[in-house]
Protein backbone atom coordinates (compact mmCIF):
# COMPACT_ATOMS: atom_id res chain seq x y z
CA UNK A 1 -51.88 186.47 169.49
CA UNK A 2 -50.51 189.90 168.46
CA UNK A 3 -47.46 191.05 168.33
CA UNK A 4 -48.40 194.64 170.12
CA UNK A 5 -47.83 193.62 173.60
CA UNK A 6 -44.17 192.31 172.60
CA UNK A 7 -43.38 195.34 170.56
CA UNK A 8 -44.96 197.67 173.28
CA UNK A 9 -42.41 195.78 175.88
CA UNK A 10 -39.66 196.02 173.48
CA UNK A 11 -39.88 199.78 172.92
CA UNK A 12 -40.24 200.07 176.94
CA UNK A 13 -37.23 198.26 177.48
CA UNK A 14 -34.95 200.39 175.27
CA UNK A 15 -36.23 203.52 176.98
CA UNK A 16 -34.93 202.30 179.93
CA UNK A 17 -31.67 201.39 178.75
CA UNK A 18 -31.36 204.23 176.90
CA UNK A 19 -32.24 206.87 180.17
CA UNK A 20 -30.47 204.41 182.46
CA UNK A 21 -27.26 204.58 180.34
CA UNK A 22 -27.52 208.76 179.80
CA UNK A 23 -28.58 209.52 183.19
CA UNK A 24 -25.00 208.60 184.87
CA UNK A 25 -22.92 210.12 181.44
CA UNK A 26 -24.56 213.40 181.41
CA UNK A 27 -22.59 214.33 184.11
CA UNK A 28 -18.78 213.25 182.64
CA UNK A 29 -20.01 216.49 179.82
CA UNK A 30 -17.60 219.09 179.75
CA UNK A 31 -19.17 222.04 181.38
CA UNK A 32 -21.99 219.81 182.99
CA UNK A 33 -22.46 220.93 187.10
CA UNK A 34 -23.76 219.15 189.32
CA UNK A 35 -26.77 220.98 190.10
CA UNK A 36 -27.48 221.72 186.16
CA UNK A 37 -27.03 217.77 185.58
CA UNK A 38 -29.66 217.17 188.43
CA UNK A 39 -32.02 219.61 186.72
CA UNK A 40 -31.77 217.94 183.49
CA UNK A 41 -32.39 214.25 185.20
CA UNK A 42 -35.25 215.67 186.65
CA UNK A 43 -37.05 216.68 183.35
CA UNK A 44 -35.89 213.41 181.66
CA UNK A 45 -36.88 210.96 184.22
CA UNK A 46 -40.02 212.71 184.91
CA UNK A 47 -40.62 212.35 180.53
CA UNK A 48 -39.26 208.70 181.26
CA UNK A 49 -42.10 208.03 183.45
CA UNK A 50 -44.87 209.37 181.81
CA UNK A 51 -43.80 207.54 179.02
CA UNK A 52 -43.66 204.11 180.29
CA UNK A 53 -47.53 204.89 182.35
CA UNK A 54 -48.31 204.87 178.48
CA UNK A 55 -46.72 201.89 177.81
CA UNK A 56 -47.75 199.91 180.73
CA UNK A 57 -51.14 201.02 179.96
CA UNK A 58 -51.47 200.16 176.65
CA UNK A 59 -49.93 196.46 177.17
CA UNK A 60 -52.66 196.47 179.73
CA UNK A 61 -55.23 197.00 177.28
CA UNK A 62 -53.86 195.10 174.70
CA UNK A 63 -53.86 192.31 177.49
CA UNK A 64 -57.31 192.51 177.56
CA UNK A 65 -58.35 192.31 174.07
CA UNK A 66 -56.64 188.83 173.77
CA UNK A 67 -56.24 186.22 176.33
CA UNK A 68 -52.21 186.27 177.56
CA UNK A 69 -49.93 183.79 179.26
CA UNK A 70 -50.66 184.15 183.09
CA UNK A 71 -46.73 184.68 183.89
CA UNK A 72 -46.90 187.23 181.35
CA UNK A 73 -50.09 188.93 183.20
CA UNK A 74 -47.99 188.65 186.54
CA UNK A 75 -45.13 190.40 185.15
CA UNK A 76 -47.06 192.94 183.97
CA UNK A 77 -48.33 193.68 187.41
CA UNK A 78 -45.25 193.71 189.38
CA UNK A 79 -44.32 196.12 186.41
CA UNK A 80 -47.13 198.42 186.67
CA UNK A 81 -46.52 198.13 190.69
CA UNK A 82 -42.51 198.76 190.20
CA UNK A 83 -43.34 201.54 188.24
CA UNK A 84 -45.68 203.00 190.60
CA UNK A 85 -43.40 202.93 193.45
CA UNK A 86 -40.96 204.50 191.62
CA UNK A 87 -42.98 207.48 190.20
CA UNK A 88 -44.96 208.31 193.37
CA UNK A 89 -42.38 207.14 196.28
CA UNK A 90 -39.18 207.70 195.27
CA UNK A 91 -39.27 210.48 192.18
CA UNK A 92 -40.92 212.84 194.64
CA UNK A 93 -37.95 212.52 197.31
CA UNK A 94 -35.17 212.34 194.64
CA UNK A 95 -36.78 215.21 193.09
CA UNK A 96 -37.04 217.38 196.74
CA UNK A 97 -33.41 216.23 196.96
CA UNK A 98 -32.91 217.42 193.97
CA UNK A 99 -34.01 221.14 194.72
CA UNK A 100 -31.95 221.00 197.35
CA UNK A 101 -28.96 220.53 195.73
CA UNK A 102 -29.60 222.78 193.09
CA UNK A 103 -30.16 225.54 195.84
CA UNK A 104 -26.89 224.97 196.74
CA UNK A 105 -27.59 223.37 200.08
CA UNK A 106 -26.32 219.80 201.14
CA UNK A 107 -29.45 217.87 202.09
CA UNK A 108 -28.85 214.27 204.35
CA UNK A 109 -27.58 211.31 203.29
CA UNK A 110 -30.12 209.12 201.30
CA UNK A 111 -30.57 205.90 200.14
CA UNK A 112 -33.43 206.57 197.71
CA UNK A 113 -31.48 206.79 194.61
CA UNK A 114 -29.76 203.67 194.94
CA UNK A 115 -33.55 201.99 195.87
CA UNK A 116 -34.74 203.58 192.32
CA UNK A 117 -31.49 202.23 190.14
CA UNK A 118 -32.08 198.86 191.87
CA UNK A 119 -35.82 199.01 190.72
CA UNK A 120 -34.57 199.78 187.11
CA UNK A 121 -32.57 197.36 187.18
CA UNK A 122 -35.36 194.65 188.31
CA UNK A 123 -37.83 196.53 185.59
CA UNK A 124 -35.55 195.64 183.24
CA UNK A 125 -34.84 192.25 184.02
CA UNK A 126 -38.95 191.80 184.20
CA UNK A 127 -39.43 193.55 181.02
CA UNK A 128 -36.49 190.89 179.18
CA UNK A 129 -38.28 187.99 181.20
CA UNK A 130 -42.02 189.14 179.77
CA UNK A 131 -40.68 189.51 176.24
CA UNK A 132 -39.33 186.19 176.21
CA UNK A 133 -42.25 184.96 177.31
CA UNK A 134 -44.46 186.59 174.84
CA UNK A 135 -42.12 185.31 172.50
């Protein structure tokens, strides 16, 4: 088997950490505003995302070259379907909430950002899980 579709999950998992632990710090910067912070989590998370569509696709095809564990295959799906969820549900709506905020307005309540931290959270507990099994 080759190593790509561990390394591939490895590099995934430490962009997630790595946005996940900036996105919430940003905003403890001296000078940082609320509405500037929100525009610069927009523009990261939307890079985020493209990013990992690469990376789920390309453990996808790597997946296909060689034959995989079938828990591994699994958790790759329920990645790819996290990940979709996240980047056409709940990005759109956090980023029209977004807007709002920036425009100085105070939209409604919302419940979408804490659905999209709890999805990063279970993305990275699947991505941990499918490196260990690839292991």
């Amino acid at each position: 088997m080759t190593p790509l579709p561990l390394a591939l999950a490895c590099i995934w998992l430490g962009m997630v950490l790595a946005i996940s632990i900036e996105a919430p710090l940003k905003f403890r910067a001296p000078g940082i505003t609320l509405p500037l912070g929100l525009g610069i989590g927009r523009l990261v998370f939307r890079a985020l995302n493209s990013a990992e569509i690469v990376l789920a696709a390309a453990t996808a095809i790597t997946f296909a070259v060689a034959p995989r564990p079938v828990a591994a295959t699994v958790l790759l799906i329920a990645l790819a379907v996290t990940l979709a969820v996240q980047v056409t549900v709940l990005r759109p709506r956090l980023e029209a909430r977004a807007a709002v905020i920036i425009a100085g307005e105070t939209p409604p309540k919302s419940r979408t950002h804490l659905v999209y931290i709890a999805l990063e959270g279970v993305k990275v507990l699947m991505l941990v899980t499918f490196a260990i099994i690839l292991l």
